[in-house]
Protein backbone atom coordinates (compact mmCIF):
# COMPACT_ATOMS: atom_id res chain seq x y z
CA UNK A 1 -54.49 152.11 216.29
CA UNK A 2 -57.49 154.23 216.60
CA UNK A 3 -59.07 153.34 220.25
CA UNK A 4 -62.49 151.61 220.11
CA UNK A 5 -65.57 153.26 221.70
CA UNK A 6 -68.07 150.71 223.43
CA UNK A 7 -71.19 151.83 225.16
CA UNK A 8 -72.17 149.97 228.36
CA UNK A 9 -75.52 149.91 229.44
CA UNK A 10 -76.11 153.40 231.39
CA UNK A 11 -73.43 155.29 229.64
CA UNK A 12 -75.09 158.65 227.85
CA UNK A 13 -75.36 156.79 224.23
CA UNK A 14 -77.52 154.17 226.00
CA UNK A 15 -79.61 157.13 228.00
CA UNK A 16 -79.89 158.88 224.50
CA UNK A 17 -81.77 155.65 223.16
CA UNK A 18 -84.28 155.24 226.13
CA UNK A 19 -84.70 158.77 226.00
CA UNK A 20 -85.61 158.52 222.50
CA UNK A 21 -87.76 155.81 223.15
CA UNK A 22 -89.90 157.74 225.72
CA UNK A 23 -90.00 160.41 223.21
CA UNK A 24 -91.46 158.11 220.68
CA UNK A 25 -93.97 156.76 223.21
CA UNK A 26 -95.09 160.09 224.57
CA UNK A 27 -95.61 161.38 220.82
CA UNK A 28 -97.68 158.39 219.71
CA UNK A 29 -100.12 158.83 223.67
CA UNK A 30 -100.35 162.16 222.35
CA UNK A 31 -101.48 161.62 218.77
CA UNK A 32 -104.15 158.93 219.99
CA UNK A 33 -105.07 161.35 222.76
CA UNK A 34 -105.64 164.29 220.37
CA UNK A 35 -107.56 161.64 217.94
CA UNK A 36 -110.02 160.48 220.73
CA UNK A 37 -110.56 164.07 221.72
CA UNK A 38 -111.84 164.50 217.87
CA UNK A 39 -114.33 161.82 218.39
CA UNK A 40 -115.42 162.78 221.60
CA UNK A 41 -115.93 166.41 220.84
CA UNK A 42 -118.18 165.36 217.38
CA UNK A 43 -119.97 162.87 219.49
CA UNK A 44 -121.12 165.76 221.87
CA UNK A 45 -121.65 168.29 218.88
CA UNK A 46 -123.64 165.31 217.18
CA UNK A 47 -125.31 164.87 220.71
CA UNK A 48 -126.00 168.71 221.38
CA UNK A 49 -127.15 169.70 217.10
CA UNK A 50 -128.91 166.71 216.10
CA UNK A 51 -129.54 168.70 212.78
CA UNK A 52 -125.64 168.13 211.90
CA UNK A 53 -127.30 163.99 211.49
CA UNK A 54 -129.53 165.44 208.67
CA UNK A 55 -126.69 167.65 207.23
CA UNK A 56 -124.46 164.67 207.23
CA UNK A 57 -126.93 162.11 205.71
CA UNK A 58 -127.37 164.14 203.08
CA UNK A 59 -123.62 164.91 202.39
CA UNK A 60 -123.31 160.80 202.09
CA UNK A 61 -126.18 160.51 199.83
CA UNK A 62 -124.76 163.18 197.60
CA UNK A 63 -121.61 161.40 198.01
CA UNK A 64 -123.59 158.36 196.38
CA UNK A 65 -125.47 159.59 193.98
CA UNK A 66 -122.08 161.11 192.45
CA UNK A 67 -120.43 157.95 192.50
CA UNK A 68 -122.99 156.18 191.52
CA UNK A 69 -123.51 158.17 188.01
CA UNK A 70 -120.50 156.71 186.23
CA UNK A 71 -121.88 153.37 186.75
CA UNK A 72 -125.35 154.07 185.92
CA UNK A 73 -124.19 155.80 182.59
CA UNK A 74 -122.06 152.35 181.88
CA UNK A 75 -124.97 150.39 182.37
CA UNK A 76 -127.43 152.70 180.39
CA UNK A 77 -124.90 152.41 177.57
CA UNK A 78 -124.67 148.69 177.80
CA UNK A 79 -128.63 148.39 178.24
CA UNK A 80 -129.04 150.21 174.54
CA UNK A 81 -126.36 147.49 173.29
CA UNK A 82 -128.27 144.59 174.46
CA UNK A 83 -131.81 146.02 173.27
CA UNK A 84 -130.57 146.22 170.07
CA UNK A 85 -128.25 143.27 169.82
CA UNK A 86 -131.47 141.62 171.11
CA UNK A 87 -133.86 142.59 168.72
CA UNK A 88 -131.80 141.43 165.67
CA UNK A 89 -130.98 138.01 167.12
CA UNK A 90 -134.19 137.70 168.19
CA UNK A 91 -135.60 138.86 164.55
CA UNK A 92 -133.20 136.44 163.07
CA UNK A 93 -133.85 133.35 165.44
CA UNK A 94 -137.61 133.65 164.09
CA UNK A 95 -136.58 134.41 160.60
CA UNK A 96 -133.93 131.94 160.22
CA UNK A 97 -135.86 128.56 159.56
CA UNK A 98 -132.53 126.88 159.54
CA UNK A 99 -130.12 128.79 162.28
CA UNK A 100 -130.48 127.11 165.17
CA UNK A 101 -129.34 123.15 164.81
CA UNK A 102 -130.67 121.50 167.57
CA UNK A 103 -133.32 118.58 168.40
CA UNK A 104 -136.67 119.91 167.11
CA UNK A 105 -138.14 120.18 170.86
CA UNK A 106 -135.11 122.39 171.23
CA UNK A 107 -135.43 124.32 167.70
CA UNK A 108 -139.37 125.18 169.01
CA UNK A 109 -138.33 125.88 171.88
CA UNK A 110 -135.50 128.61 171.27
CA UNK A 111 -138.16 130.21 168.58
CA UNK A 112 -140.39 130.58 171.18
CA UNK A 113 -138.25 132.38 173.06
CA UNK A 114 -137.15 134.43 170.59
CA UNK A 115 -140.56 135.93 170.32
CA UNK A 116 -141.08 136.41 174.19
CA UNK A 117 -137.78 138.49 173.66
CA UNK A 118 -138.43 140.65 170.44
CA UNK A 119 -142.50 141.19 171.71
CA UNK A 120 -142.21 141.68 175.55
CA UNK A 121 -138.62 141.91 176.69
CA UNK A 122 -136.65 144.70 174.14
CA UNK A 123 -139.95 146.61 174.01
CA UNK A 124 -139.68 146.86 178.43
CA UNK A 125 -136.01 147.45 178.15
CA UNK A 126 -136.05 150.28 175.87
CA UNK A 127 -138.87 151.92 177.59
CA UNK A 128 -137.50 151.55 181.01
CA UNK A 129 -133.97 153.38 179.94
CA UNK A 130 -136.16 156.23 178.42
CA UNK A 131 -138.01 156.87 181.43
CA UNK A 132 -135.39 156.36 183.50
CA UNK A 133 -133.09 158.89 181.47
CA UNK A 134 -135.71 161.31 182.82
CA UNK A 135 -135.06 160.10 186.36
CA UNK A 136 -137.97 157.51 186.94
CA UNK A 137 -136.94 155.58 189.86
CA UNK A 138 -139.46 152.63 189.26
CA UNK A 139 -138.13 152.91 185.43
CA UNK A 140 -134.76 151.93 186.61
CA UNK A 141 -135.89 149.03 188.52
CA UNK A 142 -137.57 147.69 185.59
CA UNK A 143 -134.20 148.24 183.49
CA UNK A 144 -133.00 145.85 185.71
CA UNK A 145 -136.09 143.33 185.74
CA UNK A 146 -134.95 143.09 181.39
CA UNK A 147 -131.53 142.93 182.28
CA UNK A 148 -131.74 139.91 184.56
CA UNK A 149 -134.67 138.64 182.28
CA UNK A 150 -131.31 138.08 179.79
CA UNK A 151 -128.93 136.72 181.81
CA UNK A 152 -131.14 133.66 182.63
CA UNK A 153 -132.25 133.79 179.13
CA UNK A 154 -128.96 133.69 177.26
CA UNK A 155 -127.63 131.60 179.56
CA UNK A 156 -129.98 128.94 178.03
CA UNK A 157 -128.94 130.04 174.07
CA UNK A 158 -125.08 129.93 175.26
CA UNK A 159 -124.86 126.85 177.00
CA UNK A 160 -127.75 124.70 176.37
CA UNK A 161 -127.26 124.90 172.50
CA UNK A 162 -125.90 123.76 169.51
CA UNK A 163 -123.54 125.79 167.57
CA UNK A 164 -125.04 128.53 165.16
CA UNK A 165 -124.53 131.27 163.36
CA UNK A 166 -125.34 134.03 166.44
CA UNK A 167 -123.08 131.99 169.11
CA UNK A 168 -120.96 134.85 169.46
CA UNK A 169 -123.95 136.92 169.29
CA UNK A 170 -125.31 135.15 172.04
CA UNK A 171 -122.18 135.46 174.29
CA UNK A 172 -122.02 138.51 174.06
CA UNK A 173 -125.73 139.33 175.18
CA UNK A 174 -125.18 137.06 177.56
CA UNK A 175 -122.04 139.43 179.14
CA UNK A 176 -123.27 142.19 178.54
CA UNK A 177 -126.54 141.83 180.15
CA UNK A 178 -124.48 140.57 182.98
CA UNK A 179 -122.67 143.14 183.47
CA UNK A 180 -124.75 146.21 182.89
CA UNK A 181 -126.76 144.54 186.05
CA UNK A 182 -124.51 144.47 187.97
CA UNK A 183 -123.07 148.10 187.26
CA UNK A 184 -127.48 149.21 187.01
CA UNK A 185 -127.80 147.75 190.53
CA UNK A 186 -124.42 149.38 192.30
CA UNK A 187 -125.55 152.56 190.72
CA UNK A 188 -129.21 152.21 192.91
CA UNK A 189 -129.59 154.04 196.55
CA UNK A 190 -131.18 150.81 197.95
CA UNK A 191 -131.66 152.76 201.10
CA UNK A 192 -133.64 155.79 199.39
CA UNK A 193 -135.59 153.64 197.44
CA UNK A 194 -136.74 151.10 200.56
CA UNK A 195 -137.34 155.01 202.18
CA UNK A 196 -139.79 155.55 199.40
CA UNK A 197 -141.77 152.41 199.91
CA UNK A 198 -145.21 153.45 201.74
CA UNK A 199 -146.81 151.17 205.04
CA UNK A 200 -149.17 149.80 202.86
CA UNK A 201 -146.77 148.30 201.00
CA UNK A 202 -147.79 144.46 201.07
CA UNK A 203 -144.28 143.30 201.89
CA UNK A 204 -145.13 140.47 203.88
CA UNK A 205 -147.32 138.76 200.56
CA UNK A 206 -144.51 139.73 198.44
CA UNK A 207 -142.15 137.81 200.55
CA UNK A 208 -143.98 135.05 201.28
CA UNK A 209 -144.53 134.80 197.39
CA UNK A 210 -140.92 134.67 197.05
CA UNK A 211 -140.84 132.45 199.79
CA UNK A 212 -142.94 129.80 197.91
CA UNK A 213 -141.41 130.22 194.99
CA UNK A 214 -137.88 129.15 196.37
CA UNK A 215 -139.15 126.53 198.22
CA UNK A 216 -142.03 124.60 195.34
CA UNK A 217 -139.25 124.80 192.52
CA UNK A 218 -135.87 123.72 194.55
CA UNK A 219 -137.83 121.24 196.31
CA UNK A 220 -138.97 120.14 192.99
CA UNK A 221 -135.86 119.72 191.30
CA UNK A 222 -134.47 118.65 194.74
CA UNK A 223 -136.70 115.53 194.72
CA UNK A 224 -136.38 114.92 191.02
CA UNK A 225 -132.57 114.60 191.36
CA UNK A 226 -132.27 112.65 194.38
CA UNK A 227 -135.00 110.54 192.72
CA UNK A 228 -132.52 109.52 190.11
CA UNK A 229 -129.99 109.00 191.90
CA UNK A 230 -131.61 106.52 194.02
CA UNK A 231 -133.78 104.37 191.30
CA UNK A 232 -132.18 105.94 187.79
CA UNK A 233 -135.79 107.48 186.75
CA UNK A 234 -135.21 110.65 184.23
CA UNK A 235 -136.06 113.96 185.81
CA UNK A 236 -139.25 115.31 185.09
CA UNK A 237 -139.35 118.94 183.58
CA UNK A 238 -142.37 120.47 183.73
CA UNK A 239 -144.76 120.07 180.50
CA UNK A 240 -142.20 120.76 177.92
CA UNK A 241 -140.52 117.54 175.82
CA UNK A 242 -137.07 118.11 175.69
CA UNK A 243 -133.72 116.31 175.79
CA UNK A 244 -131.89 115.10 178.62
CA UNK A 245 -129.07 117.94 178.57
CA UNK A 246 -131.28 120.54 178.27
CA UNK A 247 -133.17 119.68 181.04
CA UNK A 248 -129.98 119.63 183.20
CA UNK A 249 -129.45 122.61 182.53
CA UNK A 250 -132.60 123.52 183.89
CA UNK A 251 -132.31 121.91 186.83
CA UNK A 252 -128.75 123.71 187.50
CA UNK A 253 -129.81 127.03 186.60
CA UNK A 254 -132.78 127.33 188.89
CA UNK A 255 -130.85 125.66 191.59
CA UNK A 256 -127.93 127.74 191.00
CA UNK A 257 -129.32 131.33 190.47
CA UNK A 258 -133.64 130.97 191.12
CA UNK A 259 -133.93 129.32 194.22
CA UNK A 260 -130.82 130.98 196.27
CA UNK A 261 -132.06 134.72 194.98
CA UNK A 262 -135.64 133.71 195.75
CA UNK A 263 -134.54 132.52 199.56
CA UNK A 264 -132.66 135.72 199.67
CA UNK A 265 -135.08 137.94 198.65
CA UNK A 266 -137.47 136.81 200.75
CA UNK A 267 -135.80 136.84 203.98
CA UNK A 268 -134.94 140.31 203.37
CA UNK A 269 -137.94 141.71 202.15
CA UNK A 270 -139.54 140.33 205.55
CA UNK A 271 -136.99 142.26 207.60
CA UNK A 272 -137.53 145.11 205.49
CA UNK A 273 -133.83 145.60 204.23
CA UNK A 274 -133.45 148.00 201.52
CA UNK A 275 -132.26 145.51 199.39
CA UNK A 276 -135.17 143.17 199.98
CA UNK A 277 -137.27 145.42 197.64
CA UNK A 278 -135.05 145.77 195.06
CA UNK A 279 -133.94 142.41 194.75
CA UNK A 280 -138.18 140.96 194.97
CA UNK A 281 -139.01 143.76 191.82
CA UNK A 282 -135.95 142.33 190.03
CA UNK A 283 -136.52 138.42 190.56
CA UNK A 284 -140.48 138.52 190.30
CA UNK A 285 -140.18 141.08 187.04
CA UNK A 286 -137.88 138.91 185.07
CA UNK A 287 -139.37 136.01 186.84
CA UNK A 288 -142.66 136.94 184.53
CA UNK A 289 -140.41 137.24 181.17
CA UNK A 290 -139.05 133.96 181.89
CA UNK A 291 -142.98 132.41 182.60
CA UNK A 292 -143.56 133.96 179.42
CA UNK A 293 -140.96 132.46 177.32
CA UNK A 294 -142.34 128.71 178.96
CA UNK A 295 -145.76 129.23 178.09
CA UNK A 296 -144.94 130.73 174.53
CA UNK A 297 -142.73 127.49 173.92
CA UNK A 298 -145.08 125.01 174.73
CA UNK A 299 -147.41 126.07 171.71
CA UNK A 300 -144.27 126.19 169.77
CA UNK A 301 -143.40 122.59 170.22
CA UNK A 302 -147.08 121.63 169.35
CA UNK A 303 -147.13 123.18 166.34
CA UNK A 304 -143.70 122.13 164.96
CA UNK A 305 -145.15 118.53 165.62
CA UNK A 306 -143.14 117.86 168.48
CA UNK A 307 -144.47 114.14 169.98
CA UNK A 308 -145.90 114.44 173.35
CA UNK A 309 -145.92 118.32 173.34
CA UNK A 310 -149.02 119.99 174.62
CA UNK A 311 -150.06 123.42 174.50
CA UNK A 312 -150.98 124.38 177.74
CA UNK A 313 -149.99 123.86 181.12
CA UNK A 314 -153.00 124.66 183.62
CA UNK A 315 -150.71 126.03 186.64
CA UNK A 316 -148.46 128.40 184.74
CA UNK A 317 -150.97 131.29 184.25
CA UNK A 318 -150.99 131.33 187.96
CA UNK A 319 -147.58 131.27 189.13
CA UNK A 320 -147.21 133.88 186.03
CA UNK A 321 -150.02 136.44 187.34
CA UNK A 322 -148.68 136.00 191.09
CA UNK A 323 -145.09 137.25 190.07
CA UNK A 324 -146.82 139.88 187.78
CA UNK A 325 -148.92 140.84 190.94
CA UNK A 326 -146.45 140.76 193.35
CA UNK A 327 -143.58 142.97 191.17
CA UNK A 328 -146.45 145.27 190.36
CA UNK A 329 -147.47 145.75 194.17
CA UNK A 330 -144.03 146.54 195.23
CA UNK A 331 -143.49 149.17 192.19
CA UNK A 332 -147.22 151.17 193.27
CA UNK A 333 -145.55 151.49 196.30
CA UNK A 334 -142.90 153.25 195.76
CA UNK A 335 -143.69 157.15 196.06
CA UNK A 336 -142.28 159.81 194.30
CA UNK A 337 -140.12 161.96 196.31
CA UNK A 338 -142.36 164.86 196.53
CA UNK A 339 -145.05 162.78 197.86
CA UNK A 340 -142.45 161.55 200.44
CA UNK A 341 -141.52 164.77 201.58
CA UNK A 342 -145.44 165.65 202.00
CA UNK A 343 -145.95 162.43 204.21
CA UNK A 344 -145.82 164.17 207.88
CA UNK A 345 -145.16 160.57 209.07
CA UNK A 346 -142.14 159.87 207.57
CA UNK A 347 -140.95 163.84 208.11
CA UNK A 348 -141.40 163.07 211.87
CA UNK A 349 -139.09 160.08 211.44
CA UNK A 350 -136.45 161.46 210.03
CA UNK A 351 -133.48 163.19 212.58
């Protein structure tokens, strides 16, 4: 029989596997050694060139800007889908006595949106991607103001409505809008932009705008629904007559998306995050197309005899002019590059 070799602890196979464990363990000192050396030798150059900051600022903003270009040709593409798709539903929803099959308060209602959309919305969108093709910062940000103007829109024709003839129509706006905003705002250098923005800027009224708004409408709706579930009254909405479900709706999509974003936006626009500005042009831009399409109902309902409906509702000019004002404000302050690299003040801040 072939003898049998056992190794006892000390015998040269068990030295062989300590030694090969020290091996291991002086390898992997050395590896983190050599890596910490790295770092502490580019913290030093860093510390002794401070122009290799600048040099490597601008490498990661290159870096952006490239990836950021297949995104922002996605969402251009998708942008020209939902113009046009938007224009002929639009066109039909006012043509079409008999498309949408609704509640008459409804019916008026969706027409009057339907003209906000074909006179004021596609007419912003299409404008916006053309100057933004020719590399018009603030026309990019107003891309966005349309796209997000449809979202909240659609959302309204998708689920707040009847089935019609444009239902699929309607999803799809509704997707694709949501989804070239999303790809329009990764594609944005929120930190160049919010670079851009001048001192004068009135930040702080913009915020506290957006401040009020989140607080006056979810308190609103807050009270409303807590309302009924303590003594059963209905809801109120607002001036316009309409049915039960649709003014769930209403309540859940400003609770859900409105009130949240405004909150948000504000808090960061305060601090001065780049993302505070972009999200306050976005919310209080296609905040205004969404005033619009309220005001533009109400006469609507009037004239298609709607009971109750009146034609006018005194504080919605106001709130309407305010989000005008306060998109517009933010938008004249952003500077064009050239007139950023000109500013001595913000060439002595940089590294």
């Amino acid at each position: 029989m072939p003898a049998t070799v056992t190794t006892e602890p000390g015998t040269a196979a068990g030295r062989s596997w300590g030694e090969r464990l020290l091996t291991l363990a002086a390898r992997a000192r050395a590896i983190v050694g050599d890596a910490l050396g790295v770092v502490r030798h580019r913290v030093e150059l860093l510390r002794r060139h401070p122009e290799a900051t600048a040099h490597s600022a601008e490498d990661r903003a290159r870096a952006t800007a490239t990836a950021a270009t297949p995104n922002r040709r996605v969402a251009r593409v998708l942008s020209g889908v939902v113009a046009g798709l938007m224009a002929a539903a639009s066109a039909t929803g006012l043509w079409w006595a008999g498309l949408y099959r609704d509640p008459a308060p409804v019916v008026a209602l969706l027409r009057g949106y339907d003209l906000v959309a074909l006179l004021v919305a596609v007419p912003v969108l299409v404008g916006a991607l053309v100057r933004a093709c020719r590399g018009s910062a603030r026309a990019e940000l107003l891309a966005a103001c349309a796209l997000a103007y449809a979202v909240y829109h659609y959302a309204i024709y998708v689920f707040g409505t009847a089935f019609n003839a444009l239902f699929l129509v309607h999803v799809a706006l509704l997707g694709l809008a949501a989804v070239a905003l999303v790809l329009a705002l990764r594609s944005l250098d929120a930190r160049g932009l919010a670079a851009r923005f001048g001192p004068r800027t009135p930040v702080r009224w913009a915020s506290g705008l957006l401040a009020f708004l989140a607080v006056a409408l979810g308190g609103m709706w807050t009270y409303y629904a807590l309302r009924f579930a303590a003594t059963d009254a209905p809801p109120a909405e607002s001036k316009l007559v309409l049915p039960m479900s649709a003014v769930h709706l209403g309540y859940a999509l400003d609770l859900l998306l409105l009130v949240p974003g405004y909150a948000t936006a504000s808090v960061l626009l305060w601090r001065r995050a780049p993302w505070g500005y972009v999200l306050a042009i976005v919310l209080l831009g296609s905040g205004v197309g969404s005033q619009l399409d309220y005001m533009t109902a109400l006469p609507f309902q009037v004239a298609a005899g709607v009971p109750g409906a009146t034609a006018l509702d005194p504080a919605e000019p106001f709130i309407a002019t305010a989000m005008l004002a306060g998109a517009a404000a933010l938008l004249a302050g952003l500077r064009p590059t050239a007139a950023l690299a000109a500013d001595p003040a913000h060439t002595a801040a940089q590294p």
